[in-house]
C-alpha atoms as a PDB file:
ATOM      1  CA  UNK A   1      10.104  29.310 -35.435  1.00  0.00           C
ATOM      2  CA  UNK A   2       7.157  26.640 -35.241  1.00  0.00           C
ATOM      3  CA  UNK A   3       9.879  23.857 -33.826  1.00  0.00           C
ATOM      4  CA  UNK A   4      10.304  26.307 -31.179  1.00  0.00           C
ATOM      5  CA  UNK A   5       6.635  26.769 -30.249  1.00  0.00           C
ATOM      6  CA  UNK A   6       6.375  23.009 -30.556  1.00  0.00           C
ATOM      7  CA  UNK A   7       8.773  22.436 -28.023  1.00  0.00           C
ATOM      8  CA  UNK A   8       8.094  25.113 -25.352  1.00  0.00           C
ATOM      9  CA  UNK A   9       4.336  23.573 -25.436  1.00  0.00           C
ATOM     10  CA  UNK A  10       5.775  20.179 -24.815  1.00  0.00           C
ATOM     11  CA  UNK A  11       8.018  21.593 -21.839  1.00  0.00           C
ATOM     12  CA  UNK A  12       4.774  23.045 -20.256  1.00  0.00           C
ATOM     13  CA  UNK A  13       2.159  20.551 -20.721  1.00  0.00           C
ATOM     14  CA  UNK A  14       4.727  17.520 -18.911  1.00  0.00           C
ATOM     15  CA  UNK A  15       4.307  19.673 -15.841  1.00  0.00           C
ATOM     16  CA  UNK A  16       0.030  19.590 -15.988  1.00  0.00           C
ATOM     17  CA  UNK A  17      -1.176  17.740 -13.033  1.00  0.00           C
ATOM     18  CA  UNK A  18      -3.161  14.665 -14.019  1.00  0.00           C
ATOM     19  CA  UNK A  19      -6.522  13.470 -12.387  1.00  0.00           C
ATOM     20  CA  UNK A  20      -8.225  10.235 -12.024  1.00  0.00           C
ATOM     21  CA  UNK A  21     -11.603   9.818 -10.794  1.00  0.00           C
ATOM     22  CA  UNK A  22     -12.549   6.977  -8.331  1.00  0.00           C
ATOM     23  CA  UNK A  23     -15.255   5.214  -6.662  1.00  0.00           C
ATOM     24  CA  UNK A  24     -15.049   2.849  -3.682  1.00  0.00           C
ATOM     25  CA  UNK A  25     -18.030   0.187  -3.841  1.00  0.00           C
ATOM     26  CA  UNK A  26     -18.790  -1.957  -0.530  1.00  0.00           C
ATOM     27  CA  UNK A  27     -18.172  -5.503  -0.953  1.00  0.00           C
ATOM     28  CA  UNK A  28     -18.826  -8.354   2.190  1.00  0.00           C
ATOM     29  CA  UNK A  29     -17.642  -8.497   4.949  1.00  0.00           C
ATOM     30  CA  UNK A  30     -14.389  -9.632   5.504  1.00  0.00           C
ATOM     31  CA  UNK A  31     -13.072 -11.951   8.591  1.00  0.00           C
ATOM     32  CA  UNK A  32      -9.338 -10.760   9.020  1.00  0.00           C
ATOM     33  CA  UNK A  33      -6.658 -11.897  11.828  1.00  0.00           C
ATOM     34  CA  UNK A  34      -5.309  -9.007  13.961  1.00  0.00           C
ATOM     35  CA  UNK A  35      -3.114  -9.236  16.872  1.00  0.00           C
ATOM     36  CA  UNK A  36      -4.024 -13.044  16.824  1.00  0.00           C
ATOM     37  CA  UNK A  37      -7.918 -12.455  16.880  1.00  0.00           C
ATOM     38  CA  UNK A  38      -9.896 -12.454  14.615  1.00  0.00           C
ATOM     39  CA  UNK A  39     -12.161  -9.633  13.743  1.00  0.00           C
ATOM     40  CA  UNK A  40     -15.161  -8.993  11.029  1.00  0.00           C
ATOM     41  CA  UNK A  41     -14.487  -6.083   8.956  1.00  0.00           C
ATOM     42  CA  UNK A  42     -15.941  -4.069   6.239  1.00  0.00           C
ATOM     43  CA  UNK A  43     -14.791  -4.826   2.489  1.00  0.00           C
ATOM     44  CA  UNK A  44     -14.493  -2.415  -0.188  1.00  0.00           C
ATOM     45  CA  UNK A  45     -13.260  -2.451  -3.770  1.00  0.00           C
ATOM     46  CA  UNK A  46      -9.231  -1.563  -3.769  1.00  0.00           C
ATOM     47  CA  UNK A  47      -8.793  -2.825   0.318  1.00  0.00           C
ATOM     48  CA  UNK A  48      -6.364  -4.129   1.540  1.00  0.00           C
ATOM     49  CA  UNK A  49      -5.173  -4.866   4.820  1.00  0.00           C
ATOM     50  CA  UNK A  50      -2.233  -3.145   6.727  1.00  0.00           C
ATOM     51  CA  UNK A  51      -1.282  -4.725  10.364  1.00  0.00           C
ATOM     52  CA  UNK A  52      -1.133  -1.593  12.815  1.00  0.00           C
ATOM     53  CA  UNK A  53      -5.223  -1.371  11.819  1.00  0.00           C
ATOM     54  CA  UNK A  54      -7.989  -3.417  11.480  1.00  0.00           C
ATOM     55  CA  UNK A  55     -10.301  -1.767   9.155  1.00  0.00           C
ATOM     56  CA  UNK A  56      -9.126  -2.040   5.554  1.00  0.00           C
ATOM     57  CA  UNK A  57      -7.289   1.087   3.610  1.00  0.00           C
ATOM     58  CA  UNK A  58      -7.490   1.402  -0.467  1.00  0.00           C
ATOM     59  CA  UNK A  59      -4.575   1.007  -2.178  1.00  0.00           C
ATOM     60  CA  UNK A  60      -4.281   1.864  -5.544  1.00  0.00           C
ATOM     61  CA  UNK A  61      -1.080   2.061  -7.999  1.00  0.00           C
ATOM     62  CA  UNK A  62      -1.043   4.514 -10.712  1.00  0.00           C
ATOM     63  CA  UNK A  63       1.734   4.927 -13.695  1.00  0.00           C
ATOM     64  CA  UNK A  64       3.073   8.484 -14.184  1.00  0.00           C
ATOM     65  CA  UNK A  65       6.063   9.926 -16.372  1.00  0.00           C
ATOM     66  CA  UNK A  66       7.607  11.667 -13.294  1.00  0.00           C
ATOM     67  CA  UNK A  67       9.466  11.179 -10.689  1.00  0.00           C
ATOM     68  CA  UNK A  68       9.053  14.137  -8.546  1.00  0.00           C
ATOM     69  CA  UNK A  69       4.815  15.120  -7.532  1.00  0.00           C
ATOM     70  CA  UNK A  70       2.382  15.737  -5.164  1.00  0.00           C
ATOM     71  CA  UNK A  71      -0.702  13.983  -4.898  1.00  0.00           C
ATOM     72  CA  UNK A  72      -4.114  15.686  -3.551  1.00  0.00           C
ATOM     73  CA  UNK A  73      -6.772  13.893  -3.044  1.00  0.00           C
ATOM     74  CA  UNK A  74      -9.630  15.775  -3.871  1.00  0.00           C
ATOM     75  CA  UNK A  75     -13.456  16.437  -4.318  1.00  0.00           C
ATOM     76  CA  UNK A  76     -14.302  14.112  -2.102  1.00  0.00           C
ATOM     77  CA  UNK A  77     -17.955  12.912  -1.313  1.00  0.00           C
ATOM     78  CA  UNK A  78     -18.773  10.342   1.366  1.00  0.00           C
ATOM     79  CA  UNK A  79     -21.765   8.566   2.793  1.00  0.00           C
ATOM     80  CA  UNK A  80     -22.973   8.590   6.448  1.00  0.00           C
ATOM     81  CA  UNK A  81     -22.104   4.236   7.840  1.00  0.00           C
ATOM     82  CA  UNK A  82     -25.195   4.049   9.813  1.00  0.00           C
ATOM     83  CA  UNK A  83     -24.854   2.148  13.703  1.00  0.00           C
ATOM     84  CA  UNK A  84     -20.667   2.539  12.626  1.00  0.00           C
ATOM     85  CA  UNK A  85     -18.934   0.404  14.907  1.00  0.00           C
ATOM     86  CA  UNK A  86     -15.782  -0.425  13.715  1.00  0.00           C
ATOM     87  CA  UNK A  87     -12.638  -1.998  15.218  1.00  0.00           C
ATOM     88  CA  UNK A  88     -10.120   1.209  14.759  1.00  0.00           C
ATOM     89  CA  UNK A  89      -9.772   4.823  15.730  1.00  0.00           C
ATOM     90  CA  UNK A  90     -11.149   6.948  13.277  1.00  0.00           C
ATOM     91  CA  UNK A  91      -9.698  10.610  12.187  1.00  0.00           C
ATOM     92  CA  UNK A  92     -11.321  13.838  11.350  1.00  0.00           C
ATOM     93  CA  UNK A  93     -10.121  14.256   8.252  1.00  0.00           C
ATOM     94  CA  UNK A  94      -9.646  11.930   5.325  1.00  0.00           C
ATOM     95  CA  UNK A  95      -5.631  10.568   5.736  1.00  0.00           C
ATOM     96  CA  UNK A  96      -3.363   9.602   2.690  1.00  0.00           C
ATOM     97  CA  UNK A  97      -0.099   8.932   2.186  1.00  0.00           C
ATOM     98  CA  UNK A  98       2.110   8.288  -1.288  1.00  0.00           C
ATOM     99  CA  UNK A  99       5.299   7.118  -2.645  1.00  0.00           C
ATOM    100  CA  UNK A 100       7.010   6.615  -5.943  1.00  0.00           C
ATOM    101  CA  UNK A 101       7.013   3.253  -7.174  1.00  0.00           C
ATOM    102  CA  UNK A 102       9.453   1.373  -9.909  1.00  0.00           C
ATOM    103  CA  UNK A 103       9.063  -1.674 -12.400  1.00  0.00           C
ATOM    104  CA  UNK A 104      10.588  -2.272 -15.725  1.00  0.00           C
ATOM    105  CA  UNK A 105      12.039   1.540 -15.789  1.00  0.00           C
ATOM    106  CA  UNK A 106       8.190   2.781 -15.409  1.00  0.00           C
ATOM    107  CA  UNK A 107       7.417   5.154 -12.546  1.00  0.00           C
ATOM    108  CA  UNK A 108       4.267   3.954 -10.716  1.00  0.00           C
ATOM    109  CA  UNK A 109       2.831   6.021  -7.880  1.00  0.00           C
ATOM    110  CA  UNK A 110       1.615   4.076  -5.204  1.00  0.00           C
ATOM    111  CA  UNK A 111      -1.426   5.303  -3.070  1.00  0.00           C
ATOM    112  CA  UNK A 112      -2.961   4.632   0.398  1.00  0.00           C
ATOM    113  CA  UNK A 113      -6.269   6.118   1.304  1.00  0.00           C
ATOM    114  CA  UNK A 114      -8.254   5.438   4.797  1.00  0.00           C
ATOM    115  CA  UNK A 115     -11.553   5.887   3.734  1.00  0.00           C
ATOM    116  CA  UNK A 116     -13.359   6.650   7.229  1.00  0.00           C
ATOM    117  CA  UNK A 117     -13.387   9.897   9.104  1.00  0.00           C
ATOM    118  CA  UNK A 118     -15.618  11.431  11.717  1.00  0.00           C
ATOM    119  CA  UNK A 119     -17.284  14.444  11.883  1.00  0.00           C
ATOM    120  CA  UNK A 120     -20.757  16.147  12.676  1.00  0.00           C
ATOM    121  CA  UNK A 121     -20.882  13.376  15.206  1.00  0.00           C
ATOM    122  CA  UNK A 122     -21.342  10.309  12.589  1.00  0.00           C
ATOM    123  CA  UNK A 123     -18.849   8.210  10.678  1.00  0.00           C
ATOM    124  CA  UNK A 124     -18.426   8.826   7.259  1.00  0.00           C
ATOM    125  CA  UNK A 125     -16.867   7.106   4.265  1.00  0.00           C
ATOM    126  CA  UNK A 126     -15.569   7.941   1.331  1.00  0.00           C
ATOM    127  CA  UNK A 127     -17.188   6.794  -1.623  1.00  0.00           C
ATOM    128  CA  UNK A 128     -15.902   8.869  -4.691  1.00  0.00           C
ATOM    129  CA  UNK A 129     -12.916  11.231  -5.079  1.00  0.00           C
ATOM    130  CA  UNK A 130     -10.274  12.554  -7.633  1.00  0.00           C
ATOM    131  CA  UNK A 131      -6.480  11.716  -7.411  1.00  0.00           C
ATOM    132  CA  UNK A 132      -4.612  14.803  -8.605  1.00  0.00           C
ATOM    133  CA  UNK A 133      -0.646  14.180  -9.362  1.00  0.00           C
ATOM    134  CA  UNK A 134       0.564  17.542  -9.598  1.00  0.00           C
ATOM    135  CA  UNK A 135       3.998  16.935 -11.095  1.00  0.00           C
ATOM    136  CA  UNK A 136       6.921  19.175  -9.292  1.00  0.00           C
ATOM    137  CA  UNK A 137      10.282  20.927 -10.758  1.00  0.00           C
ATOM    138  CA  UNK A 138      13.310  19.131 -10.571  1.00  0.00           C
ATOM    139  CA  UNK A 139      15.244  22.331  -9.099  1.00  0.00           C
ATOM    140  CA  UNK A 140      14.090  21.188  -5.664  1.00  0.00           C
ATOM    141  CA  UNK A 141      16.015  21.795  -2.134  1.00  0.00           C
ATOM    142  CA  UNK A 142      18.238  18.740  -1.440  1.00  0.00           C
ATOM    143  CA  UNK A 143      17.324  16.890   2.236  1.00  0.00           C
ATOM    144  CA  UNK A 144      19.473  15.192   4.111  1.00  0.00           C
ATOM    145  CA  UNK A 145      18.577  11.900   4.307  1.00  0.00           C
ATOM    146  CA  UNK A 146      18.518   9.900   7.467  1.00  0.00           C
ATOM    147  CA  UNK A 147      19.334   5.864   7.495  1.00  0.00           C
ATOM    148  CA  UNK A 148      18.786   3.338   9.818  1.00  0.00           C
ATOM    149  CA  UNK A 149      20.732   2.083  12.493  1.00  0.00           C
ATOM    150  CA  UNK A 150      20.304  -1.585  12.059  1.00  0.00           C
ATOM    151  CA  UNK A 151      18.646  -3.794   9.402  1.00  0.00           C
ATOM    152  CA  UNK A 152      15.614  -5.699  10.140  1.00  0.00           C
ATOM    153  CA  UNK A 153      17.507  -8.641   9.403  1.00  0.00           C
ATOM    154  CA  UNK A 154      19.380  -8.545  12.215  1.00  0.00           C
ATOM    155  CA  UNK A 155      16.830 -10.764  14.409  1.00  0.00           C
ATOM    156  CA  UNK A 156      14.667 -13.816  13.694  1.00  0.00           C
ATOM    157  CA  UNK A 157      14.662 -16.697  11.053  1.00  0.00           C
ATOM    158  CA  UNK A 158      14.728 -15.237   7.588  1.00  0.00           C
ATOM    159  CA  UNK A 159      13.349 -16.662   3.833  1.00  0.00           C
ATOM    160  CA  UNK A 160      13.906 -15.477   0.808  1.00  0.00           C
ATOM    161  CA  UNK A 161      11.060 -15.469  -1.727  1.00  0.00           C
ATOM    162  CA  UNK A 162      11.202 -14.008  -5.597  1.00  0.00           C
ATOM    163  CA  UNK A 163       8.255 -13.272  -7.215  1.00  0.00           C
ATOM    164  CA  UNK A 164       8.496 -12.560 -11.364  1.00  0.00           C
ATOM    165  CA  UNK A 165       5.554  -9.926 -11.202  1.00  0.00           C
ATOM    166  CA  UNK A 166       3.050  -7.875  -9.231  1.00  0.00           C
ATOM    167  CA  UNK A 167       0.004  -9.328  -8.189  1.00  0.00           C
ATOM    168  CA  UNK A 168      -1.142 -11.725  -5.031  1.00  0.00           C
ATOM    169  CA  UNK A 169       0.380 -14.939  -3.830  1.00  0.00           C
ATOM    170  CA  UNK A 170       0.067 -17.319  -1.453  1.00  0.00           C
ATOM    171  CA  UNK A 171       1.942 -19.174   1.190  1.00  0.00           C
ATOM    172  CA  UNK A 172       0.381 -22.332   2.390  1.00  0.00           C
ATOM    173  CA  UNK A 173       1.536 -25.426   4.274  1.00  0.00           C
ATOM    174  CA  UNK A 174       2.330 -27.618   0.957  1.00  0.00           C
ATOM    175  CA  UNK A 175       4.803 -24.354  -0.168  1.00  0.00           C
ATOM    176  CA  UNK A 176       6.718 -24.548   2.708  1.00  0.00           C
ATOM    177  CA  UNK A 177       7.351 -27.827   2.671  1.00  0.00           C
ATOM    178  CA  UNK A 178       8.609 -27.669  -0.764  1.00  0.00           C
ATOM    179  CA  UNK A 179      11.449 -25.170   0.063  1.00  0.00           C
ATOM    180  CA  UNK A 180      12.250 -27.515   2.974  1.00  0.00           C
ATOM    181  CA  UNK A 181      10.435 -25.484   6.034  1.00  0.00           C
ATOM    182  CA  UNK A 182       8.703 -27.689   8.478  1.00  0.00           C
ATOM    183  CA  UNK A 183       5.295 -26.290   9.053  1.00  0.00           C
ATOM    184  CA  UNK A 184       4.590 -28.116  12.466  1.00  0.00           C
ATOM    185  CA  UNK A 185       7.415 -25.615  13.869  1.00  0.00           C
ATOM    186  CA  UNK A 186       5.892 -22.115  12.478  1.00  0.00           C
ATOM    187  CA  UNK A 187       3.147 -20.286  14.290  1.00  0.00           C
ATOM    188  CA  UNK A 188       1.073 -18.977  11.242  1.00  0.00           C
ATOM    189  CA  UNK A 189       0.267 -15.770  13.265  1.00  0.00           C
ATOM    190  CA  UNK A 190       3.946 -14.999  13.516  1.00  0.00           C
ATOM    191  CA  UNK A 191       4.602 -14.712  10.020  1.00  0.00           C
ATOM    192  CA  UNK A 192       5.613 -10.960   8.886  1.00  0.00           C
ATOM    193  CA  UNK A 193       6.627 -10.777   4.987  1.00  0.00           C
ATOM    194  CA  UNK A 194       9.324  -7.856   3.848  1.00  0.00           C
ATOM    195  CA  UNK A 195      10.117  -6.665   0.676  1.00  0.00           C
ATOM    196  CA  UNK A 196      11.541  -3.856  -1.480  1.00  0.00           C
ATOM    197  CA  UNK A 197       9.939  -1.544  -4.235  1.00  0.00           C
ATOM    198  CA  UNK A 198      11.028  -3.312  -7.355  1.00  0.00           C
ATOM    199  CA  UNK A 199      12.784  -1.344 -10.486  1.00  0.00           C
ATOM    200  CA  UNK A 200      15.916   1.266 -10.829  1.00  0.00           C
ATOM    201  CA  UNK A 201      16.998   3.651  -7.843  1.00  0.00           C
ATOM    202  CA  UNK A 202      16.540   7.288  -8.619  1.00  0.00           C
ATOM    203  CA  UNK A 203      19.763   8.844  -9.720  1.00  0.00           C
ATOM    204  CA  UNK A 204      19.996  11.860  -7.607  1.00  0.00           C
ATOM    205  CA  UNK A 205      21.134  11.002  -4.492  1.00  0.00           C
ATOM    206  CA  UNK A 206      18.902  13.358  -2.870  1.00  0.00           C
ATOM    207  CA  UNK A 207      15.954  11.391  -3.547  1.00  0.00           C
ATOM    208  CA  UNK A 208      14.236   9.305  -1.014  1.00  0.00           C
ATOM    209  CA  UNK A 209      15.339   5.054  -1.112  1.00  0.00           C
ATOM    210  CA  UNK A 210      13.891   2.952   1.170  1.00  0.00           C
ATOM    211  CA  UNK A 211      17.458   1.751   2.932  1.00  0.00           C
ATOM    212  CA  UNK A 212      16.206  -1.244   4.453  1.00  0.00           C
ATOM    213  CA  UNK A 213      13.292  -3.954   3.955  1.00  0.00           C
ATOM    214  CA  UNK A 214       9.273  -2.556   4.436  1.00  0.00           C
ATOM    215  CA  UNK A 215       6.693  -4.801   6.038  1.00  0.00           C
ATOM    216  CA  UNK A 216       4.453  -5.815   3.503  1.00  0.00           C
ATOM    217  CA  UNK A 217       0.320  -6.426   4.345  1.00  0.00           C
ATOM    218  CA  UNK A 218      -1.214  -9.644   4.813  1.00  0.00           C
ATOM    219  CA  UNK A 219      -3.623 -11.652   5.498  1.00  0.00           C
ATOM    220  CA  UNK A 220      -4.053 -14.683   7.144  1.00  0.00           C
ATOM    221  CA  UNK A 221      -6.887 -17.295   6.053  1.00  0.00           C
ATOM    222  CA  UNK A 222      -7.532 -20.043   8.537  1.00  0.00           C
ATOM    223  CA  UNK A 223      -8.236 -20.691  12.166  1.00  0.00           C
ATOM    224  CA  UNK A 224      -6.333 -18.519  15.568  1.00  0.00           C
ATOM    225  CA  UNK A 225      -4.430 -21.533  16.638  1.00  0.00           C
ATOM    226  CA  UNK A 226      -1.009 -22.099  16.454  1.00  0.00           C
ATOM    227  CA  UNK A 227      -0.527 -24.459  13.979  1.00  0.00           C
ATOM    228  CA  UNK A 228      -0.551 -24.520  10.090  1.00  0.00           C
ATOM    229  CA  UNK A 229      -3.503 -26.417   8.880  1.00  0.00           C
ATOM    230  CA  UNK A 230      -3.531 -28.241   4.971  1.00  0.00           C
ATOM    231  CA  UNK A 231      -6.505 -25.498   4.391  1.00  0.00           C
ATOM    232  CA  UNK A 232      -4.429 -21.867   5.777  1.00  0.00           C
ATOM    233  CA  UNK A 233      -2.623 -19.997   3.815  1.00  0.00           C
ATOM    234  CA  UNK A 234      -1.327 -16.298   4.132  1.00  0.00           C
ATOM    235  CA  UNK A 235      -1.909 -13.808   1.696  1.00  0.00           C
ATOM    236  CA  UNK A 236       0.378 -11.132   0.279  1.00  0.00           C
ATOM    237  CA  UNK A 237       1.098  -8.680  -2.616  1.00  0.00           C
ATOM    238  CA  UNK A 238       4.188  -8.272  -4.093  1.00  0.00           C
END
């Protein structure tokens, strides 16, 4: 009788939503290249930069047991940004998105918050919060699942880097050189990296895949000319 107990408990508690709390602490201000200008932005802890916008988003990866959730972002506080004027549109309410993430068999989920909205007339940020992972049942409706027509790879001069690990690397003149790329021919503001989530697909074949390669963010370090100086690199994580 107790093995039974013991078990049912275990069955229940795998489906309790976990919750992390979070802060986001201004850091300087950051000098970023976007659509070949360059712009001064505000830096935060967790930023990083996405190319369709400006200001920074926080990014944050978080390992989980399941494979199927939700994620809610929630009690949220924020601070007023006195004299805001910042170099992107800014929404009402706070915007999010998720995915699931793999490495080494471990399921990672992978989190994008933009921490500005408007309201009450001012422009707000958010400076604490909770991320809530509310795990889901497996007995789920099956989508249908739409691919894509053509592969990125279709147009433009392509590279292939590995990387053995997540973190950020770098791309500078003296690299591409060394795999035989002649940096007087590349403009650096015309580099776009792709990649793909690393680990093991998801065995149902329900289950969302990314089908072709995602543009990764980057960030360029260096002068808005065309050429690749000794002292530019471009930034990237991976």
């Amino acid at each position: 009788m107790r093995f039974y107990i013991f078990f049912l408990f275990l069955c229940i508690n795998s489906l309790y939503p976990q919750e992390y709390s979070r802060s986001i602490d201004f850091l300087e201000v950051k000098r970023i290249l976007h659509n070949k200008n360059y712009v001064d932005v505000q830096n935060f802890s967790n930023s990083v930069y996405k190319e369709d916008n400006p200001c920074m988003v926080y990014f944050e990866r978080i390992e989980t047991k399941h494979s199927n959730f939700e994620v809610q972002i929630i009690d949220k506080e924020y601070s007023l940004i006195e004299n805001a004027d910042l170099p992107c549109s800014i929404p009402k309410e706070t915007q999010y998105e998720y995915n699931l993430s793999q490495l080494d068999k471990n399921n990672f989920v992978s989190i994008e918050i933009f921490p500005y909205t408007k309201k009450s007339g001012g422009v707000y940020f958010l400076k604490s919060f909770k991320i809530k992972i509310i795990p889901k049942n497996q007995s789920i409706i099956k989508t249908k699942v739409n691919f894509q027509n053509s592969s990125v790879l279709a147009n433009g001069e392509w590279y292939k880097i590995g990387v053995q690990q997540d973190g950020f690397y770098e791309i500078n003149k003296s690299f591409l050189e060394s795999i035989g790329i002649d940096p007087e021919l590349i403009d650096p503001r015309d580099i776009k990296i792709f990649g793909k989530p690393a680990g093991m697909l998801p065995e149902e074949n329900y289950k969302y895949r990314v089908d072709d390669l995602e543009q990764l963010a980057i960030q360029f370090i260096g002068n808005q000319d065309s050429y690749f100086d000794d002292n530019e690199k471009v930034l990237f994580y991976g």
